[in-house]
PDB file of N, CA and C in Angstrom:
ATOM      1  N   UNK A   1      44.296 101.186 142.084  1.00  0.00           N
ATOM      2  CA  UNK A   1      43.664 100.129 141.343  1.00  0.00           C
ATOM      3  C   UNK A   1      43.191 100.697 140.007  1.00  0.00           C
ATOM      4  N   UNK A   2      43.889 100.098 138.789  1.00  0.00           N
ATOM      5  CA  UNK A   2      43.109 100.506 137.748  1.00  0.00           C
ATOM      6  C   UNK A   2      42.126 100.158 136.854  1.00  0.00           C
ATOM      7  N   UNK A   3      41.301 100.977 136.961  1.00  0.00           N
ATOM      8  CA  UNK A   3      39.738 100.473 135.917  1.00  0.00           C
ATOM      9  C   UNK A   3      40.042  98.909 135.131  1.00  0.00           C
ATOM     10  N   UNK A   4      38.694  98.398 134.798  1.00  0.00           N
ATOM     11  CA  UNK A   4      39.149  97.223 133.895  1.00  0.00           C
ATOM     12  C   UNK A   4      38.789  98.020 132.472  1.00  0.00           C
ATOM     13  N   UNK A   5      38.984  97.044 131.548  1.00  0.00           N
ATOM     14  CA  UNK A   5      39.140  97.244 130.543  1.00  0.00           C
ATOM     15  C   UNK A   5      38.054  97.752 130.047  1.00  0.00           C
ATOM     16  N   UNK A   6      36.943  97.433 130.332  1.00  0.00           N
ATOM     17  CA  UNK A   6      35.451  97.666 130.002  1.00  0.00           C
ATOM     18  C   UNK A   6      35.059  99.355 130.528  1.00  0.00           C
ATOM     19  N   UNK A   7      35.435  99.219 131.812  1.00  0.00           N
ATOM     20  CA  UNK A   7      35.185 100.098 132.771  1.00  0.00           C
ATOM     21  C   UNK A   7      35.987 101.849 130.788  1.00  0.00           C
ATOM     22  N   UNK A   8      37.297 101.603 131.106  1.00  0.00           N
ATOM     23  CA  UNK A   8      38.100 102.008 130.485  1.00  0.00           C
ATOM     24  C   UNK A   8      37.337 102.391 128.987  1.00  0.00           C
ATOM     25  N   UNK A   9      37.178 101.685 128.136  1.00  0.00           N
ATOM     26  CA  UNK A   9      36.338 101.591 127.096  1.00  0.00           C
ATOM     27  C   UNK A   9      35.396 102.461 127.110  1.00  0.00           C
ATOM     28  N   UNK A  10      33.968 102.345 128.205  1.00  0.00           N
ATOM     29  CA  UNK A  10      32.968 103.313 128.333  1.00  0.00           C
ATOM     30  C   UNK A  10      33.354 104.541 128.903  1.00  0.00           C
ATOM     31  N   UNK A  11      34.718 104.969 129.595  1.00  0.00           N
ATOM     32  CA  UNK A  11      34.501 106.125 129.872  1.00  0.00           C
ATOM     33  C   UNK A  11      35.020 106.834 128.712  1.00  0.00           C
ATOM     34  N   UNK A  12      36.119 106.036 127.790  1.00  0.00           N
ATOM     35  CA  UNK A  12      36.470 107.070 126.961  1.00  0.00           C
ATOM     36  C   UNK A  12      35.422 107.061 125.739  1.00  0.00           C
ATOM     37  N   UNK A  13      33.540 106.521 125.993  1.00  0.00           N
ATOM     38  CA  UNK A  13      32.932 106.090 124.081  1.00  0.00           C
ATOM     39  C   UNK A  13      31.775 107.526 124.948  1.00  0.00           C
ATOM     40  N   UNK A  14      32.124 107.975 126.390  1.00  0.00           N
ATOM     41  CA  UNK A  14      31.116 108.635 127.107  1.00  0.00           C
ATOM     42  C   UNK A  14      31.466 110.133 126.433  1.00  0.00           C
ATOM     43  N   UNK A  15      29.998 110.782 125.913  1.00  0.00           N
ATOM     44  CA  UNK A  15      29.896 111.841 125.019  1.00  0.00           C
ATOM     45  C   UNK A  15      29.244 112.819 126.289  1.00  0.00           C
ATOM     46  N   UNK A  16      29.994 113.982 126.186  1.00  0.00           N
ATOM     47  CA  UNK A  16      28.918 115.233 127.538  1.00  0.00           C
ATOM     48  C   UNK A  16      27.618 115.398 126.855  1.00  0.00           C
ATOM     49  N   UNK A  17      27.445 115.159 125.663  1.00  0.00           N
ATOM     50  CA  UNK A  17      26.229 115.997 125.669  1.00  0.00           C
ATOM     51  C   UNK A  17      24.546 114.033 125.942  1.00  0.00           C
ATOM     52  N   UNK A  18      25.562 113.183 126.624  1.00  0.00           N
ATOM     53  CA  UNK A  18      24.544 112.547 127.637  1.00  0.00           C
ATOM     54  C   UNK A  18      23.415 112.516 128.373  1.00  0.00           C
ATOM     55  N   UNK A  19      22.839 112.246 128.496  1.00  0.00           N
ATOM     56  CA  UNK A  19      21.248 112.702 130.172  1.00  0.00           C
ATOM     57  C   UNK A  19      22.722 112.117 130.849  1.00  0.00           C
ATOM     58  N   UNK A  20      23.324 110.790 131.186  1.00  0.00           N
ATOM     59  CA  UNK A  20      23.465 110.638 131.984  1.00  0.00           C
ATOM     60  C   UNK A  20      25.221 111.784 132.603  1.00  0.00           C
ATOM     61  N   UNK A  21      25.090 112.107 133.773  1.00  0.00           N
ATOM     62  CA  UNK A  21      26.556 112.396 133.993  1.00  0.00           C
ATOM     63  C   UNK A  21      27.562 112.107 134.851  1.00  0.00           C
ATOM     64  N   UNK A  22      28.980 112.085 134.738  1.00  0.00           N
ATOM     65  CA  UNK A  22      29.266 111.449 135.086  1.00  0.00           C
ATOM     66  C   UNK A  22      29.629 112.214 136.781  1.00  0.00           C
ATOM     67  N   UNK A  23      30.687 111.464 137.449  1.00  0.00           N
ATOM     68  CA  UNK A  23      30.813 112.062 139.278  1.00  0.00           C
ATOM     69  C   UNK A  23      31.738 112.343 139.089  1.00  0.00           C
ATOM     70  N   UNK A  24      32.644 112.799 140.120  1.00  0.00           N
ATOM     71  CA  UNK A  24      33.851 113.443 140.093  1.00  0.00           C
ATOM     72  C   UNK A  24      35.020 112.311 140.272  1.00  0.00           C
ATOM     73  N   UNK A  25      34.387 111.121 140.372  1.00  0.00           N
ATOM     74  CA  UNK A  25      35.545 110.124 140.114  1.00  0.00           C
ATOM     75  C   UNK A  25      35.701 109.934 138.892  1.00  0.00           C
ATOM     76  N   UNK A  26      34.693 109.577 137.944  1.00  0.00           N
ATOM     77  CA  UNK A  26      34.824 108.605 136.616  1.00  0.00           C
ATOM     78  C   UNK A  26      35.468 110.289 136.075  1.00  0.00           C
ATOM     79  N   UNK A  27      34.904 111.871 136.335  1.00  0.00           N
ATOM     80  CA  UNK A  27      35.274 112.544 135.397  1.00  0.00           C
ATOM     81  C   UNK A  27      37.330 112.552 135.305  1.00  0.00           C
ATOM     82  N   UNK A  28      37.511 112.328 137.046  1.00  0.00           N
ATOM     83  CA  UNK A  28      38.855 112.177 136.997  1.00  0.00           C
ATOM     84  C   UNK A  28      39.477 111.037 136.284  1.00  0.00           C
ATOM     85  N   UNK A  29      38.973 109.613 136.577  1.00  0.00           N
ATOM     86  CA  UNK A  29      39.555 108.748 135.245  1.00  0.00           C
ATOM     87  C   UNK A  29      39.629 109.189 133.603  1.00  0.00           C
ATOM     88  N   UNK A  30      38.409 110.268 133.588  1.00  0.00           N
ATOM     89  CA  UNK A  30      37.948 110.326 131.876  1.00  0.00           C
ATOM     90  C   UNK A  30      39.411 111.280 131.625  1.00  0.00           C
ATOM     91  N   UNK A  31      39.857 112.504 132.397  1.00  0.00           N
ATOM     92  CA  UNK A  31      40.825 112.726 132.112  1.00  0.00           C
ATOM     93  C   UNK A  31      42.060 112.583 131.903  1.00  0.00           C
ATOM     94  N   UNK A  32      42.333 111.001 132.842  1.00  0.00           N
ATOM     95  CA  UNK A  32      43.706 110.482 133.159  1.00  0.00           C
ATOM     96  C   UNK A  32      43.445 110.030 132.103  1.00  0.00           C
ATOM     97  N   UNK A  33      42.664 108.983 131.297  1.00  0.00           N
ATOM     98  CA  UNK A  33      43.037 108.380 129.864  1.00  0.00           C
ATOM     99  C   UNK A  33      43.217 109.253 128.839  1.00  0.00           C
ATOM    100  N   UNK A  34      43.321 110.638 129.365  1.00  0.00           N
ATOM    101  CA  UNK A  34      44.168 111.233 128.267  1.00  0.00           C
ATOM    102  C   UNK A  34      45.551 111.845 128.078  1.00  0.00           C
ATOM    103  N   UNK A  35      45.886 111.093 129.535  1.00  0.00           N
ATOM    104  CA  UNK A  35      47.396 111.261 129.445  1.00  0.00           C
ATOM    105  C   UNK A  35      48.061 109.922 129.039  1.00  0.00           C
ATOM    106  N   UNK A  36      48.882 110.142 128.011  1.00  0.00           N
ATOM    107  CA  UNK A  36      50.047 108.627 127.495  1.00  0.00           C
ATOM    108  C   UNK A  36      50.360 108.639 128.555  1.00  0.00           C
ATOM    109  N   UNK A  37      50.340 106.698 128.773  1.00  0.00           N
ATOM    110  CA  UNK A  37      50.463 105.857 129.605  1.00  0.00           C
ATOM    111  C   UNK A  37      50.702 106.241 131.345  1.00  0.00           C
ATOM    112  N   UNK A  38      49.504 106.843 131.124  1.00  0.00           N
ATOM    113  CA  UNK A  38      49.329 107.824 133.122  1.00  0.00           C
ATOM    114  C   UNK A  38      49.458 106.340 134.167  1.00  0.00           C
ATOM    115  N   UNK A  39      48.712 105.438 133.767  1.00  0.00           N
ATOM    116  CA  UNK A  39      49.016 103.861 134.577  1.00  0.00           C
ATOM    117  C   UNK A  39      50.437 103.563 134.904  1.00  0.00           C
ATOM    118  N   UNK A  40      50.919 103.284 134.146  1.00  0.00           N
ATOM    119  CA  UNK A  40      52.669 103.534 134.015  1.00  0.00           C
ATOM    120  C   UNK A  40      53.269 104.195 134.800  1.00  0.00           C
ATOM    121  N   UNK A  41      53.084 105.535 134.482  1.00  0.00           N
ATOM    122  CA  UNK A  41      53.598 106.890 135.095  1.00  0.00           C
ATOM    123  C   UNK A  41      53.853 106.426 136.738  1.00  0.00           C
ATOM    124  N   UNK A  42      52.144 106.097 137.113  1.00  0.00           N
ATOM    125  CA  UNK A  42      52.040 105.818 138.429  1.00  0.00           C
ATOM    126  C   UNK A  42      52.926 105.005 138.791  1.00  0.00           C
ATOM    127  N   UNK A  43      52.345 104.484 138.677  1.00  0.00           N
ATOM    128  CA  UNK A  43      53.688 102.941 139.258  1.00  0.00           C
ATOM    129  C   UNK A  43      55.263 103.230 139.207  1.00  0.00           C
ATOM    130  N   UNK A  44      55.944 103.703 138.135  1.00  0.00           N
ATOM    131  CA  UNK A  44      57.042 104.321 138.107  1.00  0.00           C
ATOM    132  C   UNK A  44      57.611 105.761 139.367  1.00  0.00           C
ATOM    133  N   UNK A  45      56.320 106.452 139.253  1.00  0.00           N
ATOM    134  CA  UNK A  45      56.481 106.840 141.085  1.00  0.00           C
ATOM    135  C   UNK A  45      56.681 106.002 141.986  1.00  0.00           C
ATOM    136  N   UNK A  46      55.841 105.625 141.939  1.00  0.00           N
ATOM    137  CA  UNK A  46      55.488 104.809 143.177  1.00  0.00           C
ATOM    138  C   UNK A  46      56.637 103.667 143.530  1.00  0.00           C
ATOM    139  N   UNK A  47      57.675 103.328 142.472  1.00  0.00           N
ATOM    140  CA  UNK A  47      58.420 102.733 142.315  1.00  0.00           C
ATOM    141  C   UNK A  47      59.855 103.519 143.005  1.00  0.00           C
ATOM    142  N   UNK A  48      60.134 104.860 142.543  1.00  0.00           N
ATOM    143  CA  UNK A  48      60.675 105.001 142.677  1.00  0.00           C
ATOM    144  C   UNK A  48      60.757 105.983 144.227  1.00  0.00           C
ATOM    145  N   UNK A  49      59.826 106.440 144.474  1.00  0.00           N
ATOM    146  CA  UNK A  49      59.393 107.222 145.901  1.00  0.00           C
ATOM    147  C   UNK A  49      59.448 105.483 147.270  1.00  0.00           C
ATOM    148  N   UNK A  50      59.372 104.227 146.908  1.00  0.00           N
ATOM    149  CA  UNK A  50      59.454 103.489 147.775  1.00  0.00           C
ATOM    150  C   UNK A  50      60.752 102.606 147.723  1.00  0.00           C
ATOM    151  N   UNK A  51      61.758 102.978 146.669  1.00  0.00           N
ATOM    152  CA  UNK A  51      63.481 102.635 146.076  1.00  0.00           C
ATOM    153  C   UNK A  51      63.766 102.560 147.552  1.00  0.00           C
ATOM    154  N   UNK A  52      63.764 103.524 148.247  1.00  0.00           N
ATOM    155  CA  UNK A  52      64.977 104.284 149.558  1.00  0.00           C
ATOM    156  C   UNK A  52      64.494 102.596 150.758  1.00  0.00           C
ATOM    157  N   UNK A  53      63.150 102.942 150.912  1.00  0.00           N
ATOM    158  CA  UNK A  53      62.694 101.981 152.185  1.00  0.00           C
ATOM    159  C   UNK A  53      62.872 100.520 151.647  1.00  0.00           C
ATOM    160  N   UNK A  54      62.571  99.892 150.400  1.00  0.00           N
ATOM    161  CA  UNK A  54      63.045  98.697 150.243  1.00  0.00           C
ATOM    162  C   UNK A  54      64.252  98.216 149.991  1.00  0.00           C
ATOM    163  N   UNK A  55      65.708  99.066 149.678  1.00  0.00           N
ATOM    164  CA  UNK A  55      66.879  98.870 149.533  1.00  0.00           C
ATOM    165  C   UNK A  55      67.454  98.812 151.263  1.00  0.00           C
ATOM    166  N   UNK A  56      67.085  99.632 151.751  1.00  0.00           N
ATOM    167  CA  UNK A  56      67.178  99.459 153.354  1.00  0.00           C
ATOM    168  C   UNK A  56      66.755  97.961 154.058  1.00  0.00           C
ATOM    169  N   UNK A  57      65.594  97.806 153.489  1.00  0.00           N
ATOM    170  CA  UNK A  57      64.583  96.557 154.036  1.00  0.00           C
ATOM    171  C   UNK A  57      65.801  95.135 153.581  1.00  0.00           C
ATOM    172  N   UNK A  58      65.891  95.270 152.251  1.00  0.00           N
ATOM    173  CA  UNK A  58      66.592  94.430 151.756  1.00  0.00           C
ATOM    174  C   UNK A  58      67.924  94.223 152.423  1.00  0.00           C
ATOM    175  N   UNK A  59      68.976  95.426 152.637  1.00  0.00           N
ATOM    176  CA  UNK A  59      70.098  95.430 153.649  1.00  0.00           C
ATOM    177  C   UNK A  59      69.947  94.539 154.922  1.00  0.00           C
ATOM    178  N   UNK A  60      69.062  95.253 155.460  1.00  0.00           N
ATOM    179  CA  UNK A  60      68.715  94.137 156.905  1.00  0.00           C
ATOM    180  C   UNK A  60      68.170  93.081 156.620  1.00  0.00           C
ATOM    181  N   UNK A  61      67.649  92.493 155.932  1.00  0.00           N
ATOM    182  CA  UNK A  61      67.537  90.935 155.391  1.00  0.00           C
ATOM    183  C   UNK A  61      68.941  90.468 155.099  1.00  0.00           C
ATOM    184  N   UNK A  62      69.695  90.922 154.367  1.00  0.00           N
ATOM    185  CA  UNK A  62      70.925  90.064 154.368  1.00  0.00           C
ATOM    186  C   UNK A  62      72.057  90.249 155.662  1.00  0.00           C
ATOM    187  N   UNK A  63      71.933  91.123 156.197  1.00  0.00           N
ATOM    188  CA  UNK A  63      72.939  91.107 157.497  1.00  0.00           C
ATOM    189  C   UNK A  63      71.952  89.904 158.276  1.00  0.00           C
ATOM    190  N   UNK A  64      70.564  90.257 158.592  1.00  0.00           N
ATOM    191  CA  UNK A  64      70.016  88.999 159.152  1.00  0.00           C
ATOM    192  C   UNK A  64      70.672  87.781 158.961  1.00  0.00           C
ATOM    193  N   UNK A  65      70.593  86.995 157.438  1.00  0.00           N
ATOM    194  CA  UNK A  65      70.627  86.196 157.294  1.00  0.00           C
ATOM    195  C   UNK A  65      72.816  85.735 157.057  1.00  0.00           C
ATOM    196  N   UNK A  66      73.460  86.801 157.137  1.00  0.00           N
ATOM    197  CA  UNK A  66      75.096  86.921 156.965  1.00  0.00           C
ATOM    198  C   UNK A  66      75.164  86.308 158.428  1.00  0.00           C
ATOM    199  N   UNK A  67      74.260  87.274 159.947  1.00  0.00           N
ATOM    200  CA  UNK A  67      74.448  86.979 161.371  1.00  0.00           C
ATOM    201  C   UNK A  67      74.113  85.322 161.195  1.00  0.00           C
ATOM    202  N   UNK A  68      72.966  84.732 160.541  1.00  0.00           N
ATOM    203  CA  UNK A  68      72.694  83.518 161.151  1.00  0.00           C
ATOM    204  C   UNK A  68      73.912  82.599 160.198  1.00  0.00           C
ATOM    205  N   UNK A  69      74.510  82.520 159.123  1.00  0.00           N
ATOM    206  CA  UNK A  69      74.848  82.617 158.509  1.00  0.00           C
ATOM    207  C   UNK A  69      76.269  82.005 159.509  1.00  0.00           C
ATOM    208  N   UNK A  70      77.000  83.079 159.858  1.00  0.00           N
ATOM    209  CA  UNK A  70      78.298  82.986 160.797  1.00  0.00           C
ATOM    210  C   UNK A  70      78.090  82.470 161.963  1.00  0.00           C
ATOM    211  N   UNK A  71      76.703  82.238 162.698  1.00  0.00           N
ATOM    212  CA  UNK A  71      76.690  81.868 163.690  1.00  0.00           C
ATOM    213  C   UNK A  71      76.739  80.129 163.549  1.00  0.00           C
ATOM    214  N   UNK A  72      75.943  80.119 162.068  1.00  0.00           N
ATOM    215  CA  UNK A  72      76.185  78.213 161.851  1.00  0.00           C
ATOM    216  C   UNK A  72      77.112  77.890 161.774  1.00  0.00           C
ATOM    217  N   UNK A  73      78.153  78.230 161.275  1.00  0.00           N
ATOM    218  CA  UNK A  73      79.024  78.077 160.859  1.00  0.00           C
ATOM    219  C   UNK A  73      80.182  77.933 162.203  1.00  0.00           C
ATOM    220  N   UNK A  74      79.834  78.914 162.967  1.00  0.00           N
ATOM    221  CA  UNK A  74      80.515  78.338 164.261  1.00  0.00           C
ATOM    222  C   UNK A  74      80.245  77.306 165.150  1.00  0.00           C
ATOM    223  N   UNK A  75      78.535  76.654 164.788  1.00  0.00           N
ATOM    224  CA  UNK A  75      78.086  75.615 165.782  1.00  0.00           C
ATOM    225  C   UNK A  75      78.753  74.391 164.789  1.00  0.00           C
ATOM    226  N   UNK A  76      79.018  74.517 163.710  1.00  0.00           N
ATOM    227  CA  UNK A  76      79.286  73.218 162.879  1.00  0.00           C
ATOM    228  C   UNK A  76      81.134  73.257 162.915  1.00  0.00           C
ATOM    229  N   UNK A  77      81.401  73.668 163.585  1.00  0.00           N
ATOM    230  CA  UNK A  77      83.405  73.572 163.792  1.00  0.00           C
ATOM    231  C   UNK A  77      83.787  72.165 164.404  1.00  0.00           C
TER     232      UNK A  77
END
């Protein structure tokens, strides 16, 4: 889930030399917004590490629907 926009905004206007500091989550966001388009990045993994199981998924959806498919086709002769 990524930060909103606001969220986004204050971590990158957040100066160390603060009272307040930040946790080891926001410091890990403060660093990801300094990688070009790290949001992206993700998803493009994530896209492509889950390619294999939904091209499979998708296969057996259409033989599913090829089986019901031929089977109408024989009740309607």
């Amino acid at each position: 889930m990524a930060p909103t926009k606001k969220e986004e905004r204050r971590l990158k206007e957040y100066k160390n030399d603060s009272p307040f500091k930040l946790g080891p989550a926001e410091r890990f966001l403060k660093a990801v917004f300094d990688i070009p388009f790290a949001f992206k990045r993700v998803d493009t993994m994530l896209y492509v590490a889950n390619f294999g199981s939904e091209v499979e998924y998708l296969k057996s959806s259409f033989d599913t629907l090829e089986a019901q498919a031929l089977v109408s086709a024989v009740k309607f002769k």
